[in-house]
Each structure stands twice: as structure tokens, then as C-alpha cells.
C-alpha atoms as a PDB file:
ATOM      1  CA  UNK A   1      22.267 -18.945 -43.776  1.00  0.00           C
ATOM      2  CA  UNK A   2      21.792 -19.741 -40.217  1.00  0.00           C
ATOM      3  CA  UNK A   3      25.731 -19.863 -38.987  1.00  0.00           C
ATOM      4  CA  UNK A   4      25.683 -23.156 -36.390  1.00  0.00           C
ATOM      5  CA  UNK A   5      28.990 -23.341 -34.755  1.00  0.00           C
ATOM      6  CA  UNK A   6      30.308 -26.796 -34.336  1.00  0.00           C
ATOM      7  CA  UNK A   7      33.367 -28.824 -33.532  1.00  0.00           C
ATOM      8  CA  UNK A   8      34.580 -31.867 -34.073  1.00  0.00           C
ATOM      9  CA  UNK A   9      36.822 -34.250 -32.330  1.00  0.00           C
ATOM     10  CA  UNK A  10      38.497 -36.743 -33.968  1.00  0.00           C
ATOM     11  CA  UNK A  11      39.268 -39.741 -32.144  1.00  0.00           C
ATOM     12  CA  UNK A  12      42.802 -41.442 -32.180  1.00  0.00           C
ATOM     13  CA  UNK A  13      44.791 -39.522 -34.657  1.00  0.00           C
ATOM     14  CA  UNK A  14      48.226 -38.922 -35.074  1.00  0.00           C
ATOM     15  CA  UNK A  15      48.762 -40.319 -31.973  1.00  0.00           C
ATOM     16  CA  UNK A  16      52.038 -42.729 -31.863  1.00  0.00           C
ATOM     17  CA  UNK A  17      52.555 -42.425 -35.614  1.00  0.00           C
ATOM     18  CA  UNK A  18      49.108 -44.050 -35.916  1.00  0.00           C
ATOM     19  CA  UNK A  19      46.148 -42.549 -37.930  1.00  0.00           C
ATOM     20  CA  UNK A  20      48.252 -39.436 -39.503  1.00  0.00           C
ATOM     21  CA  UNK A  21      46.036 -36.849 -40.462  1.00  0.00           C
ATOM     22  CA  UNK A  22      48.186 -33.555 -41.844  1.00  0.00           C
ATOM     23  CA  UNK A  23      45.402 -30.619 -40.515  1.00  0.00           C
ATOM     24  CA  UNK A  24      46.131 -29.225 -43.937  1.00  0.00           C
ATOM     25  CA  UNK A  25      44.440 -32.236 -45.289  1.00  0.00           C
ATOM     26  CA  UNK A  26      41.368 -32.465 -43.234  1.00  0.00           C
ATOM     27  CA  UNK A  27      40.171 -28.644 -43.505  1.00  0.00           C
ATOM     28  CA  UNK A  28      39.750 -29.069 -47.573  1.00  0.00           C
ATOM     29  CA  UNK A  29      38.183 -32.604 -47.207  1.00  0.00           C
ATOM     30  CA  UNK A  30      35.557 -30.384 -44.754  1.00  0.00           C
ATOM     31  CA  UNK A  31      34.763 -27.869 -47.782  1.00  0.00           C
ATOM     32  CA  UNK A  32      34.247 -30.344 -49.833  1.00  0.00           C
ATOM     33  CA  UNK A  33      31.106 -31.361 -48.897  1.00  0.00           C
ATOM     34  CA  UNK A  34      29.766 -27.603 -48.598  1.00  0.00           C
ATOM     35  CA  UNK A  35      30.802 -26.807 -44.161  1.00  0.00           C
ATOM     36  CA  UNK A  36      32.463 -23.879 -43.994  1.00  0.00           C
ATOM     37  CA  UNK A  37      34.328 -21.721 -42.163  1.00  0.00           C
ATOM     38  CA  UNK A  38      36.844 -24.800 -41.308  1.00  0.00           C
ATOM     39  CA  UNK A  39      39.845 -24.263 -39.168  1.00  0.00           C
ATOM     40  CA  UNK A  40      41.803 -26.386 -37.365  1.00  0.00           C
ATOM     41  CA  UNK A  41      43.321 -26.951 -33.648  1.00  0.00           C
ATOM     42  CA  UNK A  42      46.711 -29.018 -32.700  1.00  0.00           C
ATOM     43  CA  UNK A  43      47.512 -31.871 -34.589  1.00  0.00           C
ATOM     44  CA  UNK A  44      44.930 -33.913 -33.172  1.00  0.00           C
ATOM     45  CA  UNK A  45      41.611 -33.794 -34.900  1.00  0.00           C
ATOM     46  CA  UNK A  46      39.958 -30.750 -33.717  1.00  0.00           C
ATOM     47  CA  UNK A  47      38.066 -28.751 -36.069  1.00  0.00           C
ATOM     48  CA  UNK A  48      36.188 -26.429 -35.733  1.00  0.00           C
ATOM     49  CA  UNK A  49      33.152 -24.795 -38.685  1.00  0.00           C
ATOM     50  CA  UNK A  50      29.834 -23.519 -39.345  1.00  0.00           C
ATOM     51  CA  UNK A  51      27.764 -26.187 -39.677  1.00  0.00           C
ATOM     52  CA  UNK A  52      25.386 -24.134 -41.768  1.00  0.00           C
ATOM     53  CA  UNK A  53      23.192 -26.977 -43.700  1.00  0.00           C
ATOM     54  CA  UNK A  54      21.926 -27.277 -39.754  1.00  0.00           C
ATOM     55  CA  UNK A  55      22.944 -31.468 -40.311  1.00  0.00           C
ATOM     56  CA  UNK A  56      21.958 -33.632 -37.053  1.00  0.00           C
ATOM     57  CA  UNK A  57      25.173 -34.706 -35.067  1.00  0.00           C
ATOM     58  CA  UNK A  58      24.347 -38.412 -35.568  1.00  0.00           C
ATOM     59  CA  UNK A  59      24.389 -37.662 -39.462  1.00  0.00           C
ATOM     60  CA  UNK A  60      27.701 -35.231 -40.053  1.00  0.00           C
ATOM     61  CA  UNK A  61      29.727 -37.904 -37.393  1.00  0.00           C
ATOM     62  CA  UNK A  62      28.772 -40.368 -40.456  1.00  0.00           C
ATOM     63  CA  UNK A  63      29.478 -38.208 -43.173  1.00  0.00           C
ATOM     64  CA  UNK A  64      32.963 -36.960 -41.902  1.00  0.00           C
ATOM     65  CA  UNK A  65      33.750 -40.628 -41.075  1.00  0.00           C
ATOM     66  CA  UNK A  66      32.870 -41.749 -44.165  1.00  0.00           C
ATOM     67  CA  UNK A  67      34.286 -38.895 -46.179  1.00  0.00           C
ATOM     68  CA  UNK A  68      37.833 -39.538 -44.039  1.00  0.00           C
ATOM     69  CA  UNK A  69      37.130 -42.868 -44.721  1.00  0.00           C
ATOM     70  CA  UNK A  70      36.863 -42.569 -48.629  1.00  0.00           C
ATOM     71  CA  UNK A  71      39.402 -39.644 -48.996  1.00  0.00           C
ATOM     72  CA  UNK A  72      42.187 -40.650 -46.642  1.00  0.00           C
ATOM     73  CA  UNK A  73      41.677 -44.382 -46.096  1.00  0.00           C
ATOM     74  CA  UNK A  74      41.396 -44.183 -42.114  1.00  0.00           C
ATOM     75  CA  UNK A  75      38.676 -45.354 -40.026  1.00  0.00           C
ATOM     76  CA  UNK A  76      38.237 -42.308 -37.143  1.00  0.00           C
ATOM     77  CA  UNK A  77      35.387 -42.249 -35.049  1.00  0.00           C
ATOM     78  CA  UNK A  78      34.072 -38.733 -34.500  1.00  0.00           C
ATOM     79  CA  UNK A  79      32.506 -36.820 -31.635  1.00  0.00           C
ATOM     80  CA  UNK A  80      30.951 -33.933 -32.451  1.00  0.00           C
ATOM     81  CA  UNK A  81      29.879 -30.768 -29.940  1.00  0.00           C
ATOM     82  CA  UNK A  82      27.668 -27.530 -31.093  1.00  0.00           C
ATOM     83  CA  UNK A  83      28.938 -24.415 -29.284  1.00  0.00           C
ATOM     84  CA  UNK A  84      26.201 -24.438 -26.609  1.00  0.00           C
ATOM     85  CA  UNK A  85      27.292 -27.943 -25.545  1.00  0.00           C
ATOM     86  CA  UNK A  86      31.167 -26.802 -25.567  1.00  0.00           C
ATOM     87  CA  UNK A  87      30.258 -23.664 -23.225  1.00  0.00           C
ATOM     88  CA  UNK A  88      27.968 -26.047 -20.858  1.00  0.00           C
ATOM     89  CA  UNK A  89      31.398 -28.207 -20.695  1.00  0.00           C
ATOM     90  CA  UNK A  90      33.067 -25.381 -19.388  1.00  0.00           C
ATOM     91  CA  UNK A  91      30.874 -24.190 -17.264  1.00  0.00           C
ATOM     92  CA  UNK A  92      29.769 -27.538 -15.393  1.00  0.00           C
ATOM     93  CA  UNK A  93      33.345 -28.795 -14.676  1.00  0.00           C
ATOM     94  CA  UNK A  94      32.721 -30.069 -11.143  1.00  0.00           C
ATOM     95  CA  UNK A  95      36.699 -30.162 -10.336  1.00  0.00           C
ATOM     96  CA  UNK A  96      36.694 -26.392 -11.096  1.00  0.00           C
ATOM     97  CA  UNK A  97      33.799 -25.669  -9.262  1.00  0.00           C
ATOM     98  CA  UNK A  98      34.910 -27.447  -5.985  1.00  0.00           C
ATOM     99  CA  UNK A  99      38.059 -25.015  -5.952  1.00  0.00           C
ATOM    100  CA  UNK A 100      40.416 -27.287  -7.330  1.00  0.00           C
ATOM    101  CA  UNK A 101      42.805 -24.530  -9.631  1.00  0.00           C
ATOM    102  CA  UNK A 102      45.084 -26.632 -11.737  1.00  0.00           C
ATOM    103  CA  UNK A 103      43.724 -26.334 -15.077  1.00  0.00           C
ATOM    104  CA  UNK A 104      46.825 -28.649 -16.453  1.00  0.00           C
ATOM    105  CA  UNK A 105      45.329 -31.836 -14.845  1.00  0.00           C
ATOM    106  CA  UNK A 106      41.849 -31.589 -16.166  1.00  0.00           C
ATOM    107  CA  UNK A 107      40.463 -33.178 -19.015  1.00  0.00           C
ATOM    108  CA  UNK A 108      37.325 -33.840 -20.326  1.00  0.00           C
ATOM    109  CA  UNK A 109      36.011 -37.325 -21.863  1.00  0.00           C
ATOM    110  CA  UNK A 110      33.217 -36.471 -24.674  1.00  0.00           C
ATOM    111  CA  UNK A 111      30.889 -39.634 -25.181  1.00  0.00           C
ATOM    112  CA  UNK A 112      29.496 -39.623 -28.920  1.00  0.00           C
ATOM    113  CA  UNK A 113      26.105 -40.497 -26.354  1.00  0.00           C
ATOM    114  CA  UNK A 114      24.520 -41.041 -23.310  1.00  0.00           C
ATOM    115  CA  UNK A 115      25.591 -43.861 -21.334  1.00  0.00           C
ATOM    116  CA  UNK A 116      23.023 -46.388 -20.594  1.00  0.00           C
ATOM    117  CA  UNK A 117      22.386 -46.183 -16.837  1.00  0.00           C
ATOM    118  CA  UNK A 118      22.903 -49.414 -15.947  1.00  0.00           C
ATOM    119  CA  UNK A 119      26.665 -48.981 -16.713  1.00  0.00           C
ATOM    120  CA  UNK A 120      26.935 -46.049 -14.624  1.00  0.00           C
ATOM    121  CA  UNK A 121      27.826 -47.747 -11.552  1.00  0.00           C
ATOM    122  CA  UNK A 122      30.609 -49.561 -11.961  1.00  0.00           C
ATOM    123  CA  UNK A 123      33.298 -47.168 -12.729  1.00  0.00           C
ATOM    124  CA  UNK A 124      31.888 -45.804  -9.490  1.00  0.00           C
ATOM    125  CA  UNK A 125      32.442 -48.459  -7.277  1.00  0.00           C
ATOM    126  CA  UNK A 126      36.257 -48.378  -7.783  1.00  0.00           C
ATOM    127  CA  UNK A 127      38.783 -46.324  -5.744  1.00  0.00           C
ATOM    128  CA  UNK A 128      41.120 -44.744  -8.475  1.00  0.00           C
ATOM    129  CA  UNK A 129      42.680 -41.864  -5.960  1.00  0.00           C
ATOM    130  CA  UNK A 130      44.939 -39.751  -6.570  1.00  0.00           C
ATOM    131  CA  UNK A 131      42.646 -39.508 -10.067  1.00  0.00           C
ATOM    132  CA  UNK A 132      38.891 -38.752  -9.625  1.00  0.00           C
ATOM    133  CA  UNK A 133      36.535 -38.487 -11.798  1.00  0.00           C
ATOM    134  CA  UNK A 134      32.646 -37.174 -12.484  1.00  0.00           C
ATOM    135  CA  UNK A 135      30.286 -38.186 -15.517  1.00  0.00           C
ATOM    136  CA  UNK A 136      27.519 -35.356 -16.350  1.00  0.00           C
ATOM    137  CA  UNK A 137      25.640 -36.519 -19.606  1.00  0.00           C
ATOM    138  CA  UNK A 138      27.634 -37.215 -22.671  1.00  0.00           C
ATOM    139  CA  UNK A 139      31.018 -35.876 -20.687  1.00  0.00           C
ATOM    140  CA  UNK A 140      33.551 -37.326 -17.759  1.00  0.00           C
ATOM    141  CA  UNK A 141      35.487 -34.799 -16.080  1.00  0.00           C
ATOM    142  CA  UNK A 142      38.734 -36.262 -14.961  1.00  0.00           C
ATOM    143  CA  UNK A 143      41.527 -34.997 -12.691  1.00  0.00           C
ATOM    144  CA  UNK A 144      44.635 -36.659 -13.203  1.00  0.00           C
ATOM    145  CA  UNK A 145      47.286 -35.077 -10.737  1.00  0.00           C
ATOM    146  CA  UNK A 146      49.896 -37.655 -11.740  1.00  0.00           C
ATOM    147  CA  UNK A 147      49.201 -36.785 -15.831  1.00  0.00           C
ATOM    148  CA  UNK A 148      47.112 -38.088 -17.904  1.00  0.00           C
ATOM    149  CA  UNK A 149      49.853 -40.420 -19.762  1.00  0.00           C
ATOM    150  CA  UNK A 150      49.822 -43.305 -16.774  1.00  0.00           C
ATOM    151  CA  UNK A 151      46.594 -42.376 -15.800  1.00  0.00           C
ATOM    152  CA  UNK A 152      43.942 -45.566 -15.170  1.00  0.00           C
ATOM    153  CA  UNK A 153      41.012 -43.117 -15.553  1.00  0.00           C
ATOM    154  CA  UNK A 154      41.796 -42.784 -19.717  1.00  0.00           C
ATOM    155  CA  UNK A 155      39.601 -43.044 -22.978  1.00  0.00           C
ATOM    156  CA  UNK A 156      39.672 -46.881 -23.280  1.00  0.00           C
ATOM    157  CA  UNK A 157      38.725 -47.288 -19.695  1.00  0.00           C
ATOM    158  CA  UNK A 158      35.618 -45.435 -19.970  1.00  0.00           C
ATOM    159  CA  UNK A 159      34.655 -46.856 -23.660  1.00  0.00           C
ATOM    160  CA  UNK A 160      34.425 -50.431 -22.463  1.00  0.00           C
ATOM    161  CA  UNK A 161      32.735 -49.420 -19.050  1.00  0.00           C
ATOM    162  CA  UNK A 162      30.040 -47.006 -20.708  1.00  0.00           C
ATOM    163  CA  UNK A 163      29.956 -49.245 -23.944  1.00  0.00           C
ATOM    164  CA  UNK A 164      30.475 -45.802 -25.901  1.00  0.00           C
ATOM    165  CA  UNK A 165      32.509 -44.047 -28.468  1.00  0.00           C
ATOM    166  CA  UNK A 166      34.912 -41.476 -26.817  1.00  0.00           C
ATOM    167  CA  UNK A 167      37.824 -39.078 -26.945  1.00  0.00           C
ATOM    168  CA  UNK A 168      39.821 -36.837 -24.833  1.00  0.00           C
ATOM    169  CA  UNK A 169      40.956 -34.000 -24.223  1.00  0.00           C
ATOM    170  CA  UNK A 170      42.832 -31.448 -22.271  1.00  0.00           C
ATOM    171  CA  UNK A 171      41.258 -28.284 -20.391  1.00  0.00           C
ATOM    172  CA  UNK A 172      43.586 -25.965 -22.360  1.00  0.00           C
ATOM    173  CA  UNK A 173      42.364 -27.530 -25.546  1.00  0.00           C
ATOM    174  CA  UNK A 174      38.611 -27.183 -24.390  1.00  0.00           C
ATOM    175  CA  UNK A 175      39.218 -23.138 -23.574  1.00  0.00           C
ATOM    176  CA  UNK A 176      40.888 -22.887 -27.038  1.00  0.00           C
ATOM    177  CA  UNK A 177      38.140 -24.520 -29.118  1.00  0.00           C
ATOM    178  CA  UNK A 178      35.701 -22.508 -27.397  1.00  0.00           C
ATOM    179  CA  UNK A 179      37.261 -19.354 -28.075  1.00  0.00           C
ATOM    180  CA  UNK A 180      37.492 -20.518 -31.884  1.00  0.00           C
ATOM    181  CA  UNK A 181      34.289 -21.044 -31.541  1.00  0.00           C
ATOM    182  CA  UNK A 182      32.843 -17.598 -30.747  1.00  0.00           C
END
């Protein structure tokens, strides 16, 4: 079998008592349609296994969805990343590369696509200091020096601007995902 690391990122679970997902619950319902090598990250939707069968991105998002769907009764939306894409998040963090060294105020925005150009511009033409923020493909870097709790610069903000499915996360969460990952 042709071992195809992947991860994937559940949007908007146990978050506020809403959408509770026990991680116990979701690595199973991941066997049971044949992925293995399922483990889990947090409490809030990462998992990580070998996506084996070689399934297209656009296809397992819709069969985890539905299968969470069916099994557990919630309607997620999923994001998924292969192990290539997670490294290339790491490595083309634009905040990191300009010097800045506090890891605990990154996070990363993972778009379940490309945005459509046209929308591109208009989270640009905003001011939104002290938070800043850089789009590179399917991913928004953000740097939220305040937190990312009040921040403006958050997942709903960039859904409705880029007219995409999203979901966050923090830059210790990326490094540990990608270490699971290897």
C-alpha cells in the first residue's frame, strides 16, 4: 500500500459546548471506512492517518462529513491537508520569515480552496493593525499580538470575504500535526 499521510481539520467542534466530538469517538468512525493509522490531536478535530486508498481531498472531506454526519448527527465541515501541503505551511509563514519570533501569536487559516481572485482585495484594503495578515493559496497567515480570542482577523471574517470554507489554527498545533505526521 502506498502510505499517504494526511490530516484533517475539523471545523467548529467542541468549541463553546457546541459540536462535541469525544476524540475517542472520531478515530473508530475513521477505521471504519478502511483509513488507517488514525490518531488524534487536542480536542478539536485534528486527525491525523494514512490515507492509503490514495482518495482525492474533495472526495474524503465528503465522506468524513457525511460519515460524522450519519454516525454522530453533526454537520462539520472539513479541511483536509496531505503532509507536503502541511510542511509548505510551515515553511512559507511570511510572519516567521520577516523575523517576527513569537510563535504564540501565529495562526494559520486553511481554506478548503482557492479563493476566487476577485475577492482578494478587499480584506486588503482594510487597516486591521496591531493584527496583520498574508493569504498564500489555500492558507492566511495571521498575527494576532493581542490573541486570537478578540481578534477581527478570525475564521468567520475570512469565510464571508473569500466566500470559502475555513478553520483555524494555532502555530503550536501546526508544528505538532506535522511532527505526527512524519
Amino acid at each position: 500500500m502506498n502510505e499517504k499521510p494526511t490530516v484533517c481539520f475539523l471545523r467548529g467542534i467542541n468549541v463553546s459546548g457546541r459540536n462535541m466530538i469525544k476524540m475517542t469517538d472520531l478515530a473508530p468512525l475513521f477505521k471504519g471506512f478502511g483509513i488507517a493509522g488514525v490518531s488524534t490531536y487536542l480536542q478539536s478535530g485534528n486527525v491525523v492517518f494514512s490515507n492509503s486508498k490514495g482518495l482525492k481531498e474533495s472526495g474524503l472531506s465528503e465522506l468524513i462529513k457525511t460519515r460524522i454526519k450519519k454516525k454522530l448527527g453533526l454537520d462539520v465541515h472539513v479541511v483536509i491537508r496531505t503532509r507536503e501541503e502541511i510542511e509548505s505551511i510551515l515553511i512559507n509563514n511570511i510572519f516567521l520569515m520577516s523575523g517576527m519570533e513569537d510563535t504564540d501569536k501565529l495562526y494559520v487559516i486553511m481554506l478548503d480552496r482557492n479563493p476566487d481572485q476577485s475577492r482578494l482585495d478587499g480584506p486588503r484594503l482594510t487597516d486591521f493593525s496591531p493584527e496583520k495578515f498574508e493569504i498564500r493559496g489555500r492558507e492566511v497567515y495571521i498575527f494576532c499580538p493581542d490573541g486570537y480570542s478578540r481578534a477581527k482577523l478570525n475564521n468567520n471574517f475570512f469565510e464571508k470575504k473569500l466566500s470559502s470554507i475555513a478553520t483555524t489554527r494555532n502555530w503550536k498545533t501546526m508544528i505538532a500535526v506535522s511532527e505526527m505526521m512524519k
